[in-house]
C-alpha atoms as a PDB file:
ATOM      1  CA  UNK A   1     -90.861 -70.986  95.184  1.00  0.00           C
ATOM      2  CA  UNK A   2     -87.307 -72.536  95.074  1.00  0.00           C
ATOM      3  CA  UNK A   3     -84.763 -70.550  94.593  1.00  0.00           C
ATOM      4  CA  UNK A   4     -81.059 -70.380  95.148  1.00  0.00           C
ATOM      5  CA  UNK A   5     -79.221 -68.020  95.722  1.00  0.00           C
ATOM      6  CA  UNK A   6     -75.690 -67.198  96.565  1.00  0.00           C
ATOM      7  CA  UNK A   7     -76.041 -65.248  99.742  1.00  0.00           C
ATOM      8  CA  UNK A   8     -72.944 -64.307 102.433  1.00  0.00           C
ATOM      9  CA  UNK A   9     -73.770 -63.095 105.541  1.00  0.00           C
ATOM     10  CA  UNK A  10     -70.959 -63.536 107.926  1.00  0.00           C
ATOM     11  CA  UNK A  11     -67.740 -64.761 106.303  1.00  0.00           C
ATOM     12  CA  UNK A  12     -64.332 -64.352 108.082  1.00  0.00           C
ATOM     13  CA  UNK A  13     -60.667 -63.721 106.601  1.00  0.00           C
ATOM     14  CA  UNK A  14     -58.175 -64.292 108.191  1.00  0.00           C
ATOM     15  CA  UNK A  15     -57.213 -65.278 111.594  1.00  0.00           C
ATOM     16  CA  UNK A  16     -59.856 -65.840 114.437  1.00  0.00           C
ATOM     17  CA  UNK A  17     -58.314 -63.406 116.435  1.00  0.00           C
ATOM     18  CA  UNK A  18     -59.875 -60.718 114.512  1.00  0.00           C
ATOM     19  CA  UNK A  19     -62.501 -59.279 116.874  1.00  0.00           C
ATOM     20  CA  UNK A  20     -63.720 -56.087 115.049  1.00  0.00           C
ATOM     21  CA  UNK A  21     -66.514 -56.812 112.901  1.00  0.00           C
ATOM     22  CA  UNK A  22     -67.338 -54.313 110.062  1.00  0.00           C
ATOM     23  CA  UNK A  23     -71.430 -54.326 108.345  1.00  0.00           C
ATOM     24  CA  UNK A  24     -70.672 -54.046 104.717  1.00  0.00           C
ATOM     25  CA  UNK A  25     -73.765 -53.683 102.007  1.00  0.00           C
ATOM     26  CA  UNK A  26     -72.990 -56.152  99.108  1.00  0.00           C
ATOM     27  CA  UNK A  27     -74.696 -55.419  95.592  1.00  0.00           C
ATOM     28  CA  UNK A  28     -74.682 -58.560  93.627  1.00  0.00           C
ATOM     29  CA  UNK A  29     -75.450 -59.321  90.003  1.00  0.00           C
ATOM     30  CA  UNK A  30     -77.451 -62.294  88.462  1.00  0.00           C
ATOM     31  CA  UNK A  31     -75.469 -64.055  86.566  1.00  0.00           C
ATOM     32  CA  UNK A  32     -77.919 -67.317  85.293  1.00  0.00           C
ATOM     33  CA  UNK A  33     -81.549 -68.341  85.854  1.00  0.00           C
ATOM     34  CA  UNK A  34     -82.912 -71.403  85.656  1.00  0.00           C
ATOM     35  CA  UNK A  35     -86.578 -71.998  85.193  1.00  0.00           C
ATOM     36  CA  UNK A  36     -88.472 -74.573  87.129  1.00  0.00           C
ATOM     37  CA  UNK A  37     -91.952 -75.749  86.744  1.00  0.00           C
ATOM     38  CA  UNK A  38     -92.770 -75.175  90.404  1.00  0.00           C
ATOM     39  CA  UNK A  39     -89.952 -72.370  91.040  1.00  0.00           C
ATOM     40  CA  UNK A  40     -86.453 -71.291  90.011  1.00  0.00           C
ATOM     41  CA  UNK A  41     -82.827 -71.537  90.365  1.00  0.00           C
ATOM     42  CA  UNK A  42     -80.926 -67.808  90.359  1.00  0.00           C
ATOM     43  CA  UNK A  43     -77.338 -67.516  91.142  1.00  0.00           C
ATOM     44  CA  UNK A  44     -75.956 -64.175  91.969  1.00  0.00           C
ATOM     45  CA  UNK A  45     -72.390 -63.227  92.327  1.00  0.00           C
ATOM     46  CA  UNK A  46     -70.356 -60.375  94.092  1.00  0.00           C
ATOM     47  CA  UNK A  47     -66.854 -60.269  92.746  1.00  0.00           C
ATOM     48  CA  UNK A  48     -64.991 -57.842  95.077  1.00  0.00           C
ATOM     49  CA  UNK A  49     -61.930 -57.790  97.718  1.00  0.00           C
ATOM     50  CA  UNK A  50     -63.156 -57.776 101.487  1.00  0.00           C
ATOM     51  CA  UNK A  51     -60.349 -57.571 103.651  1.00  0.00           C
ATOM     52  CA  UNK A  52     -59.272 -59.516 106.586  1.00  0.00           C
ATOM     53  CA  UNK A  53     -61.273 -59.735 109.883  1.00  0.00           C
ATOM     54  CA  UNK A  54     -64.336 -60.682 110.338  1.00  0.00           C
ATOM     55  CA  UNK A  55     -67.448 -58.943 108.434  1.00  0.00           C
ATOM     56  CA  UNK A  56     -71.372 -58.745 108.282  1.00  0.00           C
ATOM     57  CA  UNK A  57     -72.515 -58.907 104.716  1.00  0.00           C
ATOM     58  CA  UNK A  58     -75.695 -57.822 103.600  1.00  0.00           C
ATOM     59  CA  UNK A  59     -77.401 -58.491 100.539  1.00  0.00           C
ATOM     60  CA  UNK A  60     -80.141 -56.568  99.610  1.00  0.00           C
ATOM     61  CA  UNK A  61     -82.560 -56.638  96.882  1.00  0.00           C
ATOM     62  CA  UNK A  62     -83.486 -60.358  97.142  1.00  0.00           C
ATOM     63  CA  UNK A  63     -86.674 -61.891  96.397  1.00  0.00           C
ATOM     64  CA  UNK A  64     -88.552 -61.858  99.754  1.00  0.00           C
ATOM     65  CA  UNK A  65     -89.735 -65.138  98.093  1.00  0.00           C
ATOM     66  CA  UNK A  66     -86.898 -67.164  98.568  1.00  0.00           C
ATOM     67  CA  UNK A  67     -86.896 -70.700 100.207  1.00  0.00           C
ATOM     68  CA  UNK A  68     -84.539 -69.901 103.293  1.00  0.00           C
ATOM     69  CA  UNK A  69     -83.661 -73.455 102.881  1.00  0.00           C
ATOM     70  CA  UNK A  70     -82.000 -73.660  99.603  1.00  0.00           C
ATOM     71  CA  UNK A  71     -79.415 -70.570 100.195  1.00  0.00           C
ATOM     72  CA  UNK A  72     -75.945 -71.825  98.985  1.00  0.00           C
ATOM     73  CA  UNK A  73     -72.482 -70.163  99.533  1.00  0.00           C
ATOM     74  CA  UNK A  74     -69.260 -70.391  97.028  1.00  0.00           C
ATOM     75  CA  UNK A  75     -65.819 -69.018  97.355  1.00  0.00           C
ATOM     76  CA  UNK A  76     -62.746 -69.025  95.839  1.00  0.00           C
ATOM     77  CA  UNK A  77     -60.920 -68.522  98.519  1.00  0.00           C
ATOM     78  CA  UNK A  78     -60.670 -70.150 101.870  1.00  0.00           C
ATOM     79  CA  UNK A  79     -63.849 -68.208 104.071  1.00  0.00           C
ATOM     80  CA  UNK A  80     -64.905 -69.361 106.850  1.00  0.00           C
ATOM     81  CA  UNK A  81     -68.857 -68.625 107.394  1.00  0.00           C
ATOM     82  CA  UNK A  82     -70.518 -68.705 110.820  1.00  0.00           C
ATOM     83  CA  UNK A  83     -74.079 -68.713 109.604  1.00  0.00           C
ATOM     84  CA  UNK A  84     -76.575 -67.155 107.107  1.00  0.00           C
ATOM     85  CA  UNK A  85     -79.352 -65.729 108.040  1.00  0.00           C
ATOM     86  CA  UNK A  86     -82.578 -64.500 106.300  1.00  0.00           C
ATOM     87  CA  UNK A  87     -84.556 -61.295 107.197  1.00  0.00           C
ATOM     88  CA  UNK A  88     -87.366 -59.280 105.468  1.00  0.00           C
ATOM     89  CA  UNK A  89     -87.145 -55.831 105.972  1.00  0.00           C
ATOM     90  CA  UNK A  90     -90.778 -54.880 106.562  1.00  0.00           C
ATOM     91  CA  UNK A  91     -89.732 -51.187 107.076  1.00  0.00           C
ATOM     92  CA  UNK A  92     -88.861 -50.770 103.605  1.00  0.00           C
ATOM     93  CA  UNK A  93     -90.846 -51.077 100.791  1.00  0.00           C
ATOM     94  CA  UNK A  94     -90.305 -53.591  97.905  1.00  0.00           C
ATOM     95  CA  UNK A  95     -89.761 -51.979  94.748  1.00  0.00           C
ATOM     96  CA  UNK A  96     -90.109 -53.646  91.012  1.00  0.00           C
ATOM     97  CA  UNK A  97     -88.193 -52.595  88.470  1.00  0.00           C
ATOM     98  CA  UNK A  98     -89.412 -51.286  85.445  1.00  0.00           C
ATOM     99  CA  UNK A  99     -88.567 -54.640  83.606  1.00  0.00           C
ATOM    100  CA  UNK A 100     -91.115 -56.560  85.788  1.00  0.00           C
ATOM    101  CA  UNK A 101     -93.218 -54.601  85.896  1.00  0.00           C
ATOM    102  CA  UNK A 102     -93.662 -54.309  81.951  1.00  0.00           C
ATOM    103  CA  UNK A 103     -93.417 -57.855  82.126  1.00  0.00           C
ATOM    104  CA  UNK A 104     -96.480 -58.113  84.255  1.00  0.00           C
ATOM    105  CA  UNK A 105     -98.241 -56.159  82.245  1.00  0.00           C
ATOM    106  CA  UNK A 106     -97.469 -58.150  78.944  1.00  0.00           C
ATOM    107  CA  UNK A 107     -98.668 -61.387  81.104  1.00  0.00           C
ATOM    108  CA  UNK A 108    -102.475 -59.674  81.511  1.00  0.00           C
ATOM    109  CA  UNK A 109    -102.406 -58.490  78.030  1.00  0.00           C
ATOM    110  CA  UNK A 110    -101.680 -62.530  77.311  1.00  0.00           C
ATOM    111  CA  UNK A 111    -104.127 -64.095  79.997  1.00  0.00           C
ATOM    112  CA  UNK A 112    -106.928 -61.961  78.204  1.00  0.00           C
ATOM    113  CA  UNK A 113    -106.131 -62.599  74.786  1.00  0.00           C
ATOM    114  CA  UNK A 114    -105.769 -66.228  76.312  1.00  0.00           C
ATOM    115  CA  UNK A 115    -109.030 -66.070  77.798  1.00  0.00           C
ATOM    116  CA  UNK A 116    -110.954 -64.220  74.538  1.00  0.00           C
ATOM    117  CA  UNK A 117    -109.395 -66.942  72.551  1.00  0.00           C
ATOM    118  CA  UNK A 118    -110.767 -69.817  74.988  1.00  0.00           C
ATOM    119  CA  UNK A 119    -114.471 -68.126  74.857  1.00  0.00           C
ATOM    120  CA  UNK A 120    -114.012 -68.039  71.143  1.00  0.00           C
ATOM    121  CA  UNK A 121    -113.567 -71.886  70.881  1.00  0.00           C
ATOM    122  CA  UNK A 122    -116.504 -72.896  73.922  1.00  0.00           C
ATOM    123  CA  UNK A 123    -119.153 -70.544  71.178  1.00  0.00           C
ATOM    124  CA  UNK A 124    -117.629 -72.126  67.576  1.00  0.00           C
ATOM    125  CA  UNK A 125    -117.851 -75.741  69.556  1.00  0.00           C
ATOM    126  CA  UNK A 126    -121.227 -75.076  70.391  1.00  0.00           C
ATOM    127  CA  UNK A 127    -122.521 -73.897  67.213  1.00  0.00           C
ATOM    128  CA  UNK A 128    -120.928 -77.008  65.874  1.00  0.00           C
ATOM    129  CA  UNK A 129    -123.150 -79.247  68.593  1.00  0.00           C
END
């Protein structure tokens, strides 16, 4: 599945002769979707002041499904990042929200109605023949 999303993990402010690195968490918000036949395109944004020095940014919460390959980085401001890196945290479980999960839910509710409906037609075009 292809999907984009803005991820930071090491950005530095400032002057390079910063050597104390501080691990921040970053929660980010999605902002647009864009639907794909194979895949999608989701852009996420953290508005917020880090300040100078360098830092280790985490993002949590991502898809675990992400292509590694397609992770893009934005700024406003002039950042300088070292590298991004992708990690699954197999210690900690994934958790759906509520949202997909009711959404999953609706989609078997549809793939049997789907499927009844499909059954339906093979019987009527038989009695037909």
């Amino acid at each position: 599945m292809r999907m984009i999303f803005l991820l930071l993990l090491l950005l530095h402010f400032g002057s390079l002769g910063s050597f104390g690195q501080t691990k921040k968490v970053i929660e980010t918000k999605i902002e647009k979707v864009t639907l794909y036949r194979e895949g999608a395109q989701v852009e996420r944004t953290y508005r917020g002041l880090i300040g100078k020095g360098k830092h280790l940014l985490v993002f949590e919460n991502i898809s675990p499904d992400i292509d590694k390959q397609s992770i893009q980085v934005q700024t406003d401001t002039t950042v300088v990042v070292y590298s991004v890196l992708h990690q699954l945290n197999f210690l900690r479980e994934q958790m759906k929200s509520n949202e997909i999960t009711q959404w999953e839910e609706e989609k078997l509710v549809l793939e049997e109605k789907i499927a009844f409906e499909k059954n339906l037609q093979a019987v009527l075009d038989q009695e037909q023949t």
